[in-house]
N, C-alpha and C. Protein backbone atom coordinates (compact mmCIF):
# COMPACT_ATOMS: atom_id res chain seq x y z
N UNK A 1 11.61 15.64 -24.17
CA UNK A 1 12.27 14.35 -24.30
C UNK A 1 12.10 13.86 -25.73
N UNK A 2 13.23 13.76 -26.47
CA UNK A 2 12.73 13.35 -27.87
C UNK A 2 13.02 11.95 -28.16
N UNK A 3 13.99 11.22 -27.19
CA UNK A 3 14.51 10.08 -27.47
C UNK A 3 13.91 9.47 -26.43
N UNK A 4 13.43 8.53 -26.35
CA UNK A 4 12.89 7.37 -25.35
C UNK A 4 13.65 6.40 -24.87
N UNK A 5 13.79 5.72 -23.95
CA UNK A 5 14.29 4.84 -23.50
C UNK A 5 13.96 3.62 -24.20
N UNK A 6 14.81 2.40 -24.04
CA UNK A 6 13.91 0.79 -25.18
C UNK A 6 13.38 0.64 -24.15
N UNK A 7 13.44 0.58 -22.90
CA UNK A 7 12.92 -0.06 -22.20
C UNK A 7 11.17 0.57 -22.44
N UNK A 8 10.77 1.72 -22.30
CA UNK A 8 9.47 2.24 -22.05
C UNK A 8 9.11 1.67 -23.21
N UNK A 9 9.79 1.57 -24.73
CA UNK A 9 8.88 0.97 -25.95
C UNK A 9 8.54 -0.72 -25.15
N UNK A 10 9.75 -1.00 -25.10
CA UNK A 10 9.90 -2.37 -24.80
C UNK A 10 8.38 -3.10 -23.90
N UNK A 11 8.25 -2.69 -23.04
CA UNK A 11 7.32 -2.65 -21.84
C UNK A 11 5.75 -1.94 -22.00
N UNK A 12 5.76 -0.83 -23.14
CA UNK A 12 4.83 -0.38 -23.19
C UNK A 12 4.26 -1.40 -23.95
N UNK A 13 5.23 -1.93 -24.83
CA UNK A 13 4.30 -3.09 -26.06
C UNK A 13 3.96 -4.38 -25.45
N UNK A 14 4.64 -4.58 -24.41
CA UNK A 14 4.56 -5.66 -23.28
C UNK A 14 2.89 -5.46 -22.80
N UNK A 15 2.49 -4.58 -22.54
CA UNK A 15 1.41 -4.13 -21.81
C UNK A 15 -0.13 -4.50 -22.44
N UNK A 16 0.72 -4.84 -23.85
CA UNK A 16 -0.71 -4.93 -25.10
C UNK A 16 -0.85 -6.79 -25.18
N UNK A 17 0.74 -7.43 -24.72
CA UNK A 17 0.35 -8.58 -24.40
C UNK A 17 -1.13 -9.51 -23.84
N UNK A 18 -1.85 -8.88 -22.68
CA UNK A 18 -2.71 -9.67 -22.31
C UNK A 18 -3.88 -9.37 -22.77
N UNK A 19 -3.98 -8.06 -23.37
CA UNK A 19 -5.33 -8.02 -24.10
C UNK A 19 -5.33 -8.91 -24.74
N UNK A 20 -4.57 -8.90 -25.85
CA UNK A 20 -4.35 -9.87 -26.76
C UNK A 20 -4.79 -11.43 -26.55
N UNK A 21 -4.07 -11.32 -25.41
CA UNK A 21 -4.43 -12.62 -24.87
C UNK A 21 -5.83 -13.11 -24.48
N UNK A 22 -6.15 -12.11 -24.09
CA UNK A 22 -8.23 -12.08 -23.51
C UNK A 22 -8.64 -12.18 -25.08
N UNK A 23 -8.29 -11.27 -25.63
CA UNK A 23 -9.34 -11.50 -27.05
C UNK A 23 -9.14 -12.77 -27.74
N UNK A 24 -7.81 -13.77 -28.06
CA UNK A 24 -7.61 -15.15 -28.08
C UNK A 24 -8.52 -15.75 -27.35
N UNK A 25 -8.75 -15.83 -26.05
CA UNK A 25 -9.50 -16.53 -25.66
C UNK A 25 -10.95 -16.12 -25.93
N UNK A 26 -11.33 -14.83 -26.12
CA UNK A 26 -12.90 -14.47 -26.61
C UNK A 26 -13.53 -15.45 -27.93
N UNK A 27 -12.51 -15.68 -28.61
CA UNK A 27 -12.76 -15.88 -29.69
C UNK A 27 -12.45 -17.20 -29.75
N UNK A 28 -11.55 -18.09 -28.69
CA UNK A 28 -11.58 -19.33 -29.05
C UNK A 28 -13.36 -19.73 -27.98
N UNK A 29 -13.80 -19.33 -27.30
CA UNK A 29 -15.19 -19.20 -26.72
C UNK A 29 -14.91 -20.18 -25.78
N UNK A 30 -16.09 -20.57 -25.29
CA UNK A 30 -16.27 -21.87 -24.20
C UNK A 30 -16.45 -21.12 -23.15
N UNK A 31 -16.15 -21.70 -22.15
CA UNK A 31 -16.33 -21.26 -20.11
C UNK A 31 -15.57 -20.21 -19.91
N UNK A 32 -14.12 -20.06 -20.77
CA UNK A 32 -13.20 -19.08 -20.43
C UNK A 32 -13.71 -17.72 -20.83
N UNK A 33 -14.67 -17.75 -22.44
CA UNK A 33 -14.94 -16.43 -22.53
C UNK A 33 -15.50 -15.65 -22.29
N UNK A 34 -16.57 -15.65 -21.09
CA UNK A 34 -17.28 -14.80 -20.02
C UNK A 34 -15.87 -14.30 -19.50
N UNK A 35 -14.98 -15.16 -18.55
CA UNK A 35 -14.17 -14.52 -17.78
C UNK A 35 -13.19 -13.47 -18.73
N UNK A 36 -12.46 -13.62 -20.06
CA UNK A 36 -11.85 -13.30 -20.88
C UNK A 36 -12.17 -11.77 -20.83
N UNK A 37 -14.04 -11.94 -21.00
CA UNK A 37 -14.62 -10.29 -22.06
C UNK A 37 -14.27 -9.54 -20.12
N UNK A 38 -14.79 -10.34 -19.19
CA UNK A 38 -14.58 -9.76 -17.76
C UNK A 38 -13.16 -9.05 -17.61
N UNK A 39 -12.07 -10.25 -17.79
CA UNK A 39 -10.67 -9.48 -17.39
C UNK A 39 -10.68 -8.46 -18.95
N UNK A 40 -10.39 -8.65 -20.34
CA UNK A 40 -10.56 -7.79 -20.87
C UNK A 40 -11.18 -6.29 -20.70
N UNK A 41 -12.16 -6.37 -20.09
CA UNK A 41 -12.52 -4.76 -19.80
C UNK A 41 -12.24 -4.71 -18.35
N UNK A 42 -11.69 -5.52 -17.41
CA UNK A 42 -11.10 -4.57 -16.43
C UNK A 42 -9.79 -4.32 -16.70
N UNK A 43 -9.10 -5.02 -17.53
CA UNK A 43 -8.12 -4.66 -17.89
C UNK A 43 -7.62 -3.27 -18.76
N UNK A 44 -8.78 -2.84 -19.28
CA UNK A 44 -8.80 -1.59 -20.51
C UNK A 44 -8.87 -0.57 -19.23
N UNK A 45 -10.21 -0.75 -18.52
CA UNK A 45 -10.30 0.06 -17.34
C UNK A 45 -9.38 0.32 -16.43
N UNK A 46 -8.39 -0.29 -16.24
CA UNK A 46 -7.14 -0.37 -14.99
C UNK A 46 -6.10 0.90 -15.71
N UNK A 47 -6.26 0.70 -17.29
CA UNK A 47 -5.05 1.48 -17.91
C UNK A 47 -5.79 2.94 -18.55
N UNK A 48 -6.68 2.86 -18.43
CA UNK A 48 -7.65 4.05 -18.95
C UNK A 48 -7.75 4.82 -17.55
N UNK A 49 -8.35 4.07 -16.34
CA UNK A 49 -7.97 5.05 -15.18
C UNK A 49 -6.35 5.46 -14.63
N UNK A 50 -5.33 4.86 -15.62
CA UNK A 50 -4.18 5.26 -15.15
C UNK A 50 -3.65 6.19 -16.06
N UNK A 51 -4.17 6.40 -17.64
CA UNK A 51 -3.89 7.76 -17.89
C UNK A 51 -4.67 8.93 -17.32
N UNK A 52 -5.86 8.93 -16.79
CA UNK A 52 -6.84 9.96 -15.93
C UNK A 52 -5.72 10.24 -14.82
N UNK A 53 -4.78 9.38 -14.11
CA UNK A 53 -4.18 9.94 -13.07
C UNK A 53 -2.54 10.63 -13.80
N UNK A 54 -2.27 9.90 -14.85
CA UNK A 54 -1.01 10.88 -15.64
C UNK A 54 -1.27 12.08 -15.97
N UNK A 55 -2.57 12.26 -16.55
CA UNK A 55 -3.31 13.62 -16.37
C UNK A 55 -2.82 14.65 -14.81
N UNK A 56 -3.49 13.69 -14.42
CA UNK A 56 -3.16 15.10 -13.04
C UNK A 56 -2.68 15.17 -12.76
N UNK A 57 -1.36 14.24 -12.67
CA UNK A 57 0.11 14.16 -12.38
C UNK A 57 1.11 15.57 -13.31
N UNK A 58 0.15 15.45 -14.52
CA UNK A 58 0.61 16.53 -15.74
C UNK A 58 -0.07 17.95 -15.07
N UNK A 59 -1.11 18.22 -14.94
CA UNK A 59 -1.90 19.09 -14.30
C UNK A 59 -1.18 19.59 -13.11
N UNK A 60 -0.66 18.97 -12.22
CA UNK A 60 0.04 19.72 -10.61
C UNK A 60 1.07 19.68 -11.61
N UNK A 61 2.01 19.30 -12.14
CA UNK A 61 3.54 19.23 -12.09
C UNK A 61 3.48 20.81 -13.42
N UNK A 62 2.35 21.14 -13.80
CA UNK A 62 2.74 22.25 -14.66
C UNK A 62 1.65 23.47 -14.65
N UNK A 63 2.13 24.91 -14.35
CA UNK A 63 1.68 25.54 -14.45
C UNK A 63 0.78 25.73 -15.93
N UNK A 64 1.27 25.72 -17.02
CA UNK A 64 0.46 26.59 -17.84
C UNK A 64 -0.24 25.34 -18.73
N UNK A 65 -0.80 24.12 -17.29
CA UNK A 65 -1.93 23.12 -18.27
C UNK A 65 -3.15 23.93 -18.13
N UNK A 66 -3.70 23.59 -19.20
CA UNK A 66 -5.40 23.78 -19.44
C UNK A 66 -5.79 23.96 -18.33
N UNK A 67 -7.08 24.56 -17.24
CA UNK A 67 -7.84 24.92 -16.58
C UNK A 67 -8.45 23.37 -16.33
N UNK A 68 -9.00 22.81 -17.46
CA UNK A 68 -10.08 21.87 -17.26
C UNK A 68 -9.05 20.26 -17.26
N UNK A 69 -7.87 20.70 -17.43
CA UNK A 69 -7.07 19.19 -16.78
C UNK A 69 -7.56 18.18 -16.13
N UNK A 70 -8.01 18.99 -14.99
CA UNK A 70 -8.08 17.96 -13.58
C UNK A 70 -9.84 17.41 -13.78
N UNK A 71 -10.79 18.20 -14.41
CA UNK A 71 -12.09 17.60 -14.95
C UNK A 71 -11.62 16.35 -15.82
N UNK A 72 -11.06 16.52 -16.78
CA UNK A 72 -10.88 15.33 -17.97
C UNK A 72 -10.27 15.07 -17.11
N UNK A 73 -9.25 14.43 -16.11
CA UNK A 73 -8.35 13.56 -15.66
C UNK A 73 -9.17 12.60 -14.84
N UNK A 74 -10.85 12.92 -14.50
CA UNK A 74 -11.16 12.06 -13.59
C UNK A 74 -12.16 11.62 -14.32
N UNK A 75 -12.68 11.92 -15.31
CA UNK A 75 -13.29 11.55 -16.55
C UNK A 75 -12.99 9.91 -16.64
N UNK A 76 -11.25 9.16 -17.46
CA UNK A 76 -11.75 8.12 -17.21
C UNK A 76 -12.18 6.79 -16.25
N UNK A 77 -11.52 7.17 -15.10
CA UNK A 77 -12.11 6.44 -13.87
C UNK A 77 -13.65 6.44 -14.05
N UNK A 78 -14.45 7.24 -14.27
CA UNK A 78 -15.84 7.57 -14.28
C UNK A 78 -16.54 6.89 -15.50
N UNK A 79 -15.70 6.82 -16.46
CA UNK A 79 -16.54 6.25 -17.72
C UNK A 79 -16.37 4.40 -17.39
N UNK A 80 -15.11 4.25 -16.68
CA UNK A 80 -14.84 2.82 -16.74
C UNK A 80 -15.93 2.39 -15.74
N UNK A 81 -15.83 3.08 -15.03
CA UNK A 81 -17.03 2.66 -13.70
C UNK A 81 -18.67 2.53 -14.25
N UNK A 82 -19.02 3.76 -15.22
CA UNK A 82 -20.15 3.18 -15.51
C UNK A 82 -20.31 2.24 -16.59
N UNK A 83 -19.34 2.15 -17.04
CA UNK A 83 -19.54 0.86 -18.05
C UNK A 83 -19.37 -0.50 -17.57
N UNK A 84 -18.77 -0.45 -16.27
CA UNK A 84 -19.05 -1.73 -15.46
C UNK A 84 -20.33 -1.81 -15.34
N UNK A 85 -20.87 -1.26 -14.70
CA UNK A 85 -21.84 -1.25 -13.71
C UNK A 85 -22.89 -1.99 -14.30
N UNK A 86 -23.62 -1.14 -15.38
CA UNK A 86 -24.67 -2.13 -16.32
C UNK A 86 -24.64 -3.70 -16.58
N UNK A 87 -23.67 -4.23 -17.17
CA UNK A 87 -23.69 -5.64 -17.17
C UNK A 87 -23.39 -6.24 -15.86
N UNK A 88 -22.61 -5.92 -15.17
CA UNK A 88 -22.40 -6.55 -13.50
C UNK A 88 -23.78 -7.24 -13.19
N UNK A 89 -25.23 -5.99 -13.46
CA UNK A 89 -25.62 -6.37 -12.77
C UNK A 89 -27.49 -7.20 -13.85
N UNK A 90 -26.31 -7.31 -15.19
CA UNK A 90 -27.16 -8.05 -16.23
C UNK A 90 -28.05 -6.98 -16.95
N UNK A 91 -28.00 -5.90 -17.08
CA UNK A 91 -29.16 -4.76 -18.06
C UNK A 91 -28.27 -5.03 -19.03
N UNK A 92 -27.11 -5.14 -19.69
CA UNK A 92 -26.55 -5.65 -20.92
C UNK A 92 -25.47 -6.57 -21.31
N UNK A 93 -25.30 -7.30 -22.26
CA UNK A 93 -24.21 -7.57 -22.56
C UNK A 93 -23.03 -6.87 -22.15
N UNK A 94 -21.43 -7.34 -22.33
CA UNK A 94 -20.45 -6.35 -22.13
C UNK A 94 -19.84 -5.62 -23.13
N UNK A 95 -20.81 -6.54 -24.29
CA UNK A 95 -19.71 -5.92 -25.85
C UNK A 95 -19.71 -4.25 -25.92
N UNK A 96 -21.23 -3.52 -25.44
CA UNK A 96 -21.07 -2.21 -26.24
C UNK A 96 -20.09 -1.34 -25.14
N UNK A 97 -20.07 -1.78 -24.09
CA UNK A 97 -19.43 -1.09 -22.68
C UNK A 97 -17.67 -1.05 -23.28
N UNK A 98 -17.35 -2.28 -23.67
CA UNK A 98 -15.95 -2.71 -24.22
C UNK A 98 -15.62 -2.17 -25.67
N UNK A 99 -16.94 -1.69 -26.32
CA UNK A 99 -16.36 -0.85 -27.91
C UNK A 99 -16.39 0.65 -27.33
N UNK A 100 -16.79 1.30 -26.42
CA UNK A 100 -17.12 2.52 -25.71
C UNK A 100 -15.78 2.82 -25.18
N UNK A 101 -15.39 1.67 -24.53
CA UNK A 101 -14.07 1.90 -23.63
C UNK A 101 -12.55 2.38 -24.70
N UNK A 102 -12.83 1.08 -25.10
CA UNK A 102 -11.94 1.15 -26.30
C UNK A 102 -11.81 2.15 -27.14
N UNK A 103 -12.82 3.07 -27.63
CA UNK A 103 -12.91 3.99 -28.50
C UNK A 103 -11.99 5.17 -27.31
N UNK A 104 -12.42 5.10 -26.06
CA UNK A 104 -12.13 6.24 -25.35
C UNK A 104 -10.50 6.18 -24.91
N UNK A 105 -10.57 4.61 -25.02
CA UNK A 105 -8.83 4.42 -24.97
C UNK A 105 -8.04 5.14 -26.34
N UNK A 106 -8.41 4.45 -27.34
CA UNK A 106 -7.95 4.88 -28.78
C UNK A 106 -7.97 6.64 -29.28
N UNK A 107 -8.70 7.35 -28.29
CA UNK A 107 -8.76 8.86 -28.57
C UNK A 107 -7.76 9.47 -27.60
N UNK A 108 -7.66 8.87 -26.67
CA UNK A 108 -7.00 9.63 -25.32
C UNK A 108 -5.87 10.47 -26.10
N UNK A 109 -5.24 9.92 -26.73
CA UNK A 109 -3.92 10.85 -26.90
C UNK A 109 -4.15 12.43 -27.64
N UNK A 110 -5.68 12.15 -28.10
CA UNK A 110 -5.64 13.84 -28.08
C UNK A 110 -5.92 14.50 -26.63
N UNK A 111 -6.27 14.48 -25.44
CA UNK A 111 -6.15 14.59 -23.67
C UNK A 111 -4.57 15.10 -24.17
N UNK A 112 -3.44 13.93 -24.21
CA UNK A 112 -2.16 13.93 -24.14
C UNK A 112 -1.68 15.23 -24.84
N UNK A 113 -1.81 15.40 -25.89
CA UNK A 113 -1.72 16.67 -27.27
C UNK A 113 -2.26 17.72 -26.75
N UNK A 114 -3.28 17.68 -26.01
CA UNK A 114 -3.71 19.35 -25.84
C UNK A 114 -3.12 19.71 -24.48
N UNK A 115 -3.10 18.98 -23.45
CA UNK A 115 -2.22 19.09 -22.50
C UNK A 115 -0.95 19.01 -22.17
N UNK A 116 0.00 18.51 -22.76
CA UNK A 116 1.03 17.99 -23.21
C UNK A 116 1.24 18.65 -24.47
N UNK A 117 1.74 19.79 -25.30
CA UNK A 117 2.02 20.45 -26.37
C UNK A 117 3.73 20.21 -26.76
N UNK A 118 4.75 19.30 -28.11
CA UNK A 118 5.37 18.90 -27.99
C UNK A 118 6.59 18.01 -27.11
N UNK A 119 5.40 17.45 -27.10
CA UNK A 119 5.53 15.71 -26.14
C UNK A 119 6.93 15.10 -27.19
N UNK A 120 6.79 15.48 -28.38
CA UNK A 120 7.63 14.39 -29.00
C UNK A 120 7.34 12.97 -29.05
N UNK A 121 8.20 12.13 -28.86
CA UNK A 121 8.70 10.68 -28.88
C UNK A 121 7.81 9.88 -28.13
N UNK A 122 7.66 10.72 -27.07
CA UNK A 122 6.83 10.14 -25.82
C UNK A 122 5.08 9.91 -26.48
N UNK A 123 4.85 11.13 -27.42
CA UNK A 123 3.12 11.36 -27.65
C UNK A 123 3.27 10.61 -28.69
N UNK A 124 3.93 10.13 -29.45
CA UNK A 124 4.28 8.51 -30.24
C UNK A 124 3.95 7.58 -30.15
N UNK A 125 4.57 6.85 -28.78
CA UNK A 125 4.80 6.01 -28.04
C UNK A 125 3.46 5.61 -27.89
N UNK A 126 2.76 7.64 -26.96
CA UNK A 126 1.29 7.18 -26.82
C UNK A 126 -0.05 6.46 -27.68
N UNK A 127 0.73 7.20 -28.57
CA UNK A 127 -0.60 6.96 -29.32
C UNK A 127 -0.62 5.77 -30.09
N UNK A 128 0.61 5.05 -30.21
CA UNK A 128 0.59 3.53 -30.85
C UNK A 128 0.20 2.53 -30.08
N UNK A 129 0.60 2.61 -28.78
CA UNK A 129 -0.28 1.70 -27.54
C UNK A 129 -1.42 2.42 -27.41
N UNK A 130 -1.92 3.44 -27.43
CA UNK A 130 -3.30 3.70 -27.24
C UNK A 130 -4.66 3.48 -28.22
N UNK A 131 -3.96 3.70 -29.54
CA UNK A 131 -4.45 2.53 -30.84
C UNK A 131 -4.43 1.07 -30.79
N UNK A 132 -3.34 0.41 -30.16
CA UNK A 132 -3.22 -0.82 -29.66
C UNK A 132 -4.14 -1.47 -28.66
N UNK A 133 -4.03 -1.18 -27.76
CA UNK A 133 -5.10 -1.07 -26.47
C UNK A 133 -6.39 -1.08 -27.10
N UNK A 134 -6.74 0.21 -27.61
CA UNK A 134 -7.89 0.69 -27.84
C UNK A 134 -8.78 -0.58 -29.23
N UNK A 135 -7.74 -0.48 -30.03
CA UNK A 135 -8.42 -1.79 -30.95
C UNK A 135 -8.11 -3.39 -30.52
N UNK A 136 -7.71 -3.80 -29.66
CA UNK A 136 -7.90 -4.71 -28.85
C UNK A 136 -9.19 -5.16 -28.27
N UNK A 137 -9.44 -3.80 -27.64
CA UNK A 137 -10.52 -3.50 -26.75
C UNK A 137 -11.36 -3.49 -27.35
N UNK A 138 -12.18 -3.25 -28.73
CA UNK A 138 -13.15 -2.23 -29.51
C UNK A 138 -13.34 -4.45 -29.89
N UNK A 139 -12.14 -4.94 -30.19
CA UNK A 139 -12.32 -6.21 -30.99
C UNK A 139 -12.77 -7.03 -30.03
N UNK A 140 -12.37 -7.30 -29.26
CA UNK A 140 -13.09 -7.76 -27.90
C UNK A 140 -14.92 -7.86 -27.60
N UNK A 141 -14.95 -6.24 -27.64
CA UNK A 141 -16.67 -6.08 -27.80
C UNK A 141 -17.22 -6.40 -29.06
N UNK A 142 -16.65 -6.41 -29.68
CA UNK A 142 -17.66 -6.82 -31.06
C UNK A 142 -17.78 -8.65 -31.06
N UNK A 143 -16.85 -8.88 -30.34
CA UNK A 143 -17.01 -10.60 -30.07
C UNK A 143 -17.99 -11.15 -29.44
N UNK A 144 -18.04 -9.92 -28.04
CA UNK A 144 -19.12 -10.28 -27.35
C UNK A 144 -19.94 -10.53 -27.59
């Protein structure tokens, strides 16, 4: 696919909207920004476990993916989960869990590149929302 639809740019950049929005509120502080850094990293986490499942979606739909596909595909469900877990239950702040996430958001598109070998337009797409996302996310924790 070399040409994309506007709509998928359109919508994908749509998607970077509410981070944005959480980190506004991180940074304007008060009562809201506990909840902010909260929806902020479940929010990183919701879209980080939904490339882990494009993964395996990529993995069944093609014979000649990588072997270890379906390992990395459940990878980030697993990282988001333990980076909840610690502050939930107060052993840390959320900032370093939310620069962790973020970093893992902001790399993904090499996952995409080695599994996905001329993606084109599409591994573009990825990797400007996944830089997006990902430094959202990374700015977020350092607020914390």
């Amino acid at each position: 696919m070399q040409k994309l639809p506007a709509s998928s740019r359109i919508l994908g950049l749509a998607g970077l909207v509410p981070q944005a929005v959480f980190l506004l509120a991180v940074m304007r502080g008060g009562p809201g920004g506990w909840s902010a850094l909260a929806l902020g990293y479940a929010y990183a986490a919701l879209i980080f476990s939904f490339l882990g499942g494009t993964w395996w979606g990529i993995g069944l739909s093609r014979a000649d993916a990588p072997r270890w596909t379906f390992a990395v595909a459940v990878l980030p469900s697993l990282v988001a989960l333990a980076g909840w877990f610690p502050w939930t239950i107060g052993w840390t702040w959320p900032g370093p869990e939310l620069v962790v996430l973020g970093l893992c958001i902001a790399a993904s598109p090499l996952i995409d590149r080695a599994i996905s070998p001329g993606a084109g337009a599409w591994l573009k797409l990825r990797r400007a929302l996944s830089f997006g996302l990902g430094g959202l996310t990374v700015a977020i924790g350092l607020l914390a």
